[in-house]
C-alpha atoms as a PDB file:
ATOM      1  CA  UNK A   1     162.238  71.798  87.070  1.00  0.00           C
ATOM      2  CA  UNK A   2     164.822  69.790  88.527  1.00  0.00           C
ATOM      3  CA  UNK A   3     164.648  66.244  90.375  1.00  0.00           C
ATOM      4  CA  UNK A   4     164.240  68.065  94.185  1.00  0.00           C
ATOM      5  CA  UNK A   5     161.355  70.293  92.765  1.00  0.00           C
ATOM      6  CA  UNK A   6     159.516  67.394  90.946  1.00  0.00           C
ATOM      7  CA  UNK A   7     159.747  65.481  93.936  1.00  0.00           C
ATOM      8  CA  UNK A   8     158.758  68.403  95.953  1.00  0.00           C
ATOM      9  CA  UNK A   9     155.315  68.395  93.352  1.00  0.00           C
ATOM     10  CA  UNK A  10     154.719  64.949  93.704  1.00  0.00           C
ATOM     11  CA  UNK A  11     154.439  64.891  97.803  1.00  0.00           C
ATOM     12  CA  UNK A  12     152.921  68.470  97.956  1.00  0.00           C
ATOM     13  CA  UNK A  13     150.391  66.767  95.296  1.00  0.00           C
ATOM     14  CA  UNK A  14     149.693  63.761  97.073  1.00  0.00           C
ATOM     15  CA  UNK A  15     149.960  65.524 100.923  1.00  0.00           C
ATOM     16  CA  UNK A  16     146.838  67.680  99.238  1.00  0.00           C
ATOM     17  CA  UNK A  17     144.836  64.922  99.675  1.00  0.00           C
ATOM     18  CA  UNK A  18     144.545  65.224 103.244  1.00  0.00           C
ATOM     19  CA  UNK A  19     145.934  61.777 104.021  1.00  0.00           C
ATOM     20  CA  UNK A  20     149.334  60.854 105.772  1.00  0.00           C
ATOM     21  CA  UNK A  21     151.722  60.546 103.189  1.00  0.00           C
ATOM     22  CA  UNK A  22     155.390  59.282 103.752  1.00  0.00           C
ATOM     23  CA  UNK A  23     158.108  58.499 101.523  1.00  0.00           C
ATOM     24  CA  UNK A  24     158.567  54.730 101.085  1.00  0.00           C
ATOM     25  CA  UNK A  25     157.729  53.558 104.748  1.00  0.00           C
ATOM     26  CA  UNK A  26     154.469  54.885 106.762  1.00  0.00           C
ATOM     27  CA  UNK A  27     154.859  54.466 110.779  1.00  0.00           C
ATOM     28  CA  UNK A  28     151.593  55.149 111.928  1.00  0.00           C
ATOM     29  CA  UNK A  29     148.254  53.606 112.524  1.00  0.00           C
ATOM     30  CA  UNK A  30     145.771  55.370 110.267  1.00  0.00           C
ATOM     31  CA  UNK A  31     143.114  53.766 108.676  1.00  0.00           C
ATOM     32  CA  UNK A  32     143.790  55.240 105.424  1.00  0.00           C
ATOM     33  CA  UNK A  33     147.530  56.776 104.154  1.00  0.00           C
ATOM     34  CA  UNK A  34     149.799  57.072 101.185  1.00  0.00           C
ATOM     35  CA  UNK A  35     153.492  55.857 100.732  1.00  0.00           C
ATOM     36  CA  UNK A  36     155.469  56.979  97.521  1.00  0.00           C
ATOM     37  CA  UNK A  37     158.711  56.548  95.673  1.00  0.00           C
ATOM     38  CA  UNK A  38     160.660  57.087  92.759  1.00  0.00           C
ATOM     39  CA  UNK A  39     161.046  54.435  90.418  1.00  0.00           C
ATOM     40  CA  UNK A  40     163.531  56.259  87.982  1.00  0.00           C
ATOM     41  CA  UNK A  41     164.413  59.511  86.201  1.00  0.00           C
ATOM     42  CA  UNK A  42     165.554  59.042  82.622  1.00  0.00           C
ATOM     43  CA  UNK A  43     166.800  61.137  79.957  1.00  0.00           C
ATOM     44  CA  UNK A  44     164.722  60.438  76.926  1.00  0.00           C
ATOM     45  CA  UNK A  45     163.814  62.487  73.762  1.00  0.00           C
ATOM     46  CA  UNK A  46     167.308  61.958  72.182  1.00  0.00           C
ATOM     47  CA  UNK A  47     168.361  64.308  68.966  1.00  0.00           C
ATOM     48  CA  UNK A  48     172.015  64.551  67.884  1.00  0.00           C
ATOM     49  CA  UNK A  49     173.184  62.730  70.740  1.00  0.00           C
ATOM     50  CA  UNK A  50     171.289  64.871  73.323  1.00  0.00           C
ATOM     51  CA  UNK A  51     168.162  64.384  75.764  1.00  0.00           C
ATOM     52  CA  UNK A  52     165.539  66.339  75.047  1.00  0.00           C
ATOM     53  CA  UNK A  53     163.827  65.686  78.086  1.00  0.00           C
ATOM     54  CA  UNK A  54     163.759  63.525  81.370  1.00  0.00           C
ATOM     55  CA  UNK A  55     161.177  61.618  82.493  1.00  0.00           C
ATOM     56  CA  UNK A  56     160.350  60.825  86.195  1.00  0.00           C
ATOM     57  CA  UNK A  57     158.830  57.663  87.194  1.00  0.00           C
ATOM     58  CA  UNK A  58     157.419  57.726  90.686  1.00  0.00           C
ATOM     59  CA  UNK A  59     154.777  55.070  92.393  1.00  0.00           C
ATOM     60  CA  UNK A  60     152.419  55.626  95.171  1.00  0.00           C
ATOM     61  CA  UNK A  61     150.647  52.713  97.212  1.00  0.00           C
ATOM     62  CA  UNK A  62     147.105  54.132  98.872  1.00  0.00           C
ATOM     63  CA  UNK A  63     146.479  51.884 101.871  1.00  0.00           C
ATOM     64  CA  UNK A  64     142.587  51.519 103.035  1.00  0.00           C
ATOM     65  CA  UNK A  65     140.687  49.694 105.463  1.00  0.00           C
ATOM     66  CA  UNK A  66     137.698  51.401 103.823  1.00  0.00           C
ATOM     67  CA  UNK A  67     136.264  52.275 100.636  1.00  0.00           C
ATOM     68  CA  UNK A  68     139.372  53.995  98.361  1.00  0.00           C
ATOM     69  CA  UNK A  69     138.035  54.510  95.143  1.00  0.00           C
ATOM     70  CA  UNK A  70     137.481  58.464  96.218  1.00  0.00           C
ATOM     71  CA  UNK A  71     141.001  58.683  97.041  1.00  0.00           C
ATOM     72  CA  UNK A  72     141.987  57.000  94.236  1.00  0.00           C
ATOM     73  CA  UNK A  73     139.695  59.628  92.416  1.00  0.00           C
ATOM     74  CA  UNK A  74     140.908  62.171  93.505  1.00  0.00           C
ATOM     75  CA  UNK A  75     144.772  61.237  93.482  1.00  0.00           C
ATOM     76  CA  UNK A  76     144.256  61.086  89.495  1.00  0.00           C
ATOM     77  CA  UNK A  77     142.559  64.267  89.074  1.00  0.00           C
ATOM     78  CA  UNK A  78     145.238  66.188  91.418  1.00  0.00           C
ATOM     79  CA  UNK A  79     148.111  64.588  89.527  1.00  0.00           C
ATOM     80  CA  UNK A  80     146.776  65.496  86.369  1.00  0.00           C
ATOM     81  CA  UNK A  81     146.495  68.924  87.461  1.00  0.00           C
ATOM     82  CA  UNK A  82     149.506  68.977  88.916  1.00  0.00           C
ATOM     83  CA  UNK A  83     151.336  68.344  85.803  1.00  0.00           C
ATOM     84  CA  UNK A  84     151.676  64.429  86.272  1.00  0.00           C
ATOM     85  CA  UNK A  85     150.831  62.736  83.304  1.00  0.00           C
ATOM     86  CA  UNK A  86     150.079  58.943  82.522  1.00  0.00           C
ATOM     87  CA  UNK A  87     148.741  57.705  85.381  1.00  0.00           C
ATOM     88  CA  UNK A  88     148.284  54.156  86.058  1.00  0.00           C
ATOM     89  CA  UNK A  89     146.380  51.803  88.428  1.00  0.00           C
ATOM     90  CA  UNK A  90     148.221  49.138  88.922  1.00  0.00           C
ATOM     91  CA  UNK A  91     146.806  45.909  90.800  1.00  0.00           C
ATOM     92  CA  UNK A  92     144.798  45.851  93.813  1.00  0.00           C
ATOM     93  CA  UNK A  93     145.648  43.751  96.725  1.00  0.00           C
ATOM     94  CA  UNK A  94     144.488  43.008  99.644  1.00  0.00           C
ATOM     95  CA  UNK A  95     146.542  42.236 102.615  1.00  0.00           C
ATOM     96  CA  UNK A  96     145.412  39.968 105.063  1.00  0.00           C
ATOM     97  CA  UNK A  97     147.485  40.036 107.645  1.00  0.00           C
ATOM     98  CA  UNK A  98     147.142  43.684 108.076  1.00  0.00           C
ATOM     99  CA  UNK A  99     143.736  43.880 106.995  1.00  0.00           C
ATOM    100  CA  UNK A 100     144.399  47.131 104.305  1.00  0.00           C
ATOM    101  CA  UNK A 101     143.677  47.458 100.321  1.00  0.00           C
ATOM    102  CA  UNK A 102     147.103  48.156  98.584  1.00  0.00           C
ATOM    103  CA  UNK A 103     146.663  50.157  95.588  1.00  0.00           C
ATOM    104  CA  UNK A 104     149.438  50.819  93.563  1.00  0.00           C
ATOM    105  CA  UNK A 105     149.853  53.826  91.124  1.00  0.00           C
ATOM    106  CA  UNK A 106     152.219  54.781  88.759  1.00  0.00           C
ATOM    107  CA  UNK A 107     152.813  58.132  87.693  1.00  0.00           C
ATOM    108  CA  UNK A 108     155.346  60.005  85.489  1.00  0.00           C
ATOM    109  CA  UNK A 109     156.379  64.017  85.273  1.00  0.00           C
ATOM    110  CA  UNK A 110     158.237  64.744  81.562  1.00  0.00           C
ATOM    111  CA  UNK A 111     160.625  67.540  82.096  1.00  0.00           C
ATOM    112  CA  UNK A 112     161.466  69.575  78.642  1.00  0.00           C
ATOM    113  CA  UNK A 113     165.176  70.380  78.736  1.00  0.00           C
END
């Protein structure tokens, strides 16, 4: 899998949850939607000079004005599936002046070259 078809998994992935999802900025108004982006893609794995595989490091932010922990849920178990592997919560927040929960989540895809 290259870097277009793992980041072609991750949106399919996260669009699956029935949620708007948009690459780093989200222009709407609805009450609940998903941002992502990648963080890196690094060779790793090294033998004799030579990656063995790379490793993809993207994050996605769930915004809520509601309840979340069923997206969040279901985000991990659809990653998982999906081929994603260590995924992380990372620390709520809420933001007041836009009254949503910010949930950030870490996730990484490991390709075997």
């Amino acid at each position: 899998m290259d870097e277009q078809e793992v980041d072609a998994l991750a949106l399919s992935t996260l669009k699956s949850l029935g949620l708007p999802v948009a690459r780093v900025f989200y222009t709407g108004n609805a009450e609940q939607w998903i941002s992502y982006h990648i963080l890196s893609g690094c060779d790793t794995e090294f033998a004799d000079d030579a990656p063995g595989a790379t490793e993809y490091t993207y994050r996605a932010h769930i915004f809520s004005k509601t309840n979340y922990m069923p997206i969040l849920k279901r985000m991990r178990r659809k990653l998982k599936a999906a081929g994603f592997d260590g995924v992380e919560v990372e620390a709520e927040l809420y933001e007041e002046d836009t009254g949503y929960y910010h949930i950030p989540v870490k996730f990484y895809y490991t390709e075997v070259l």
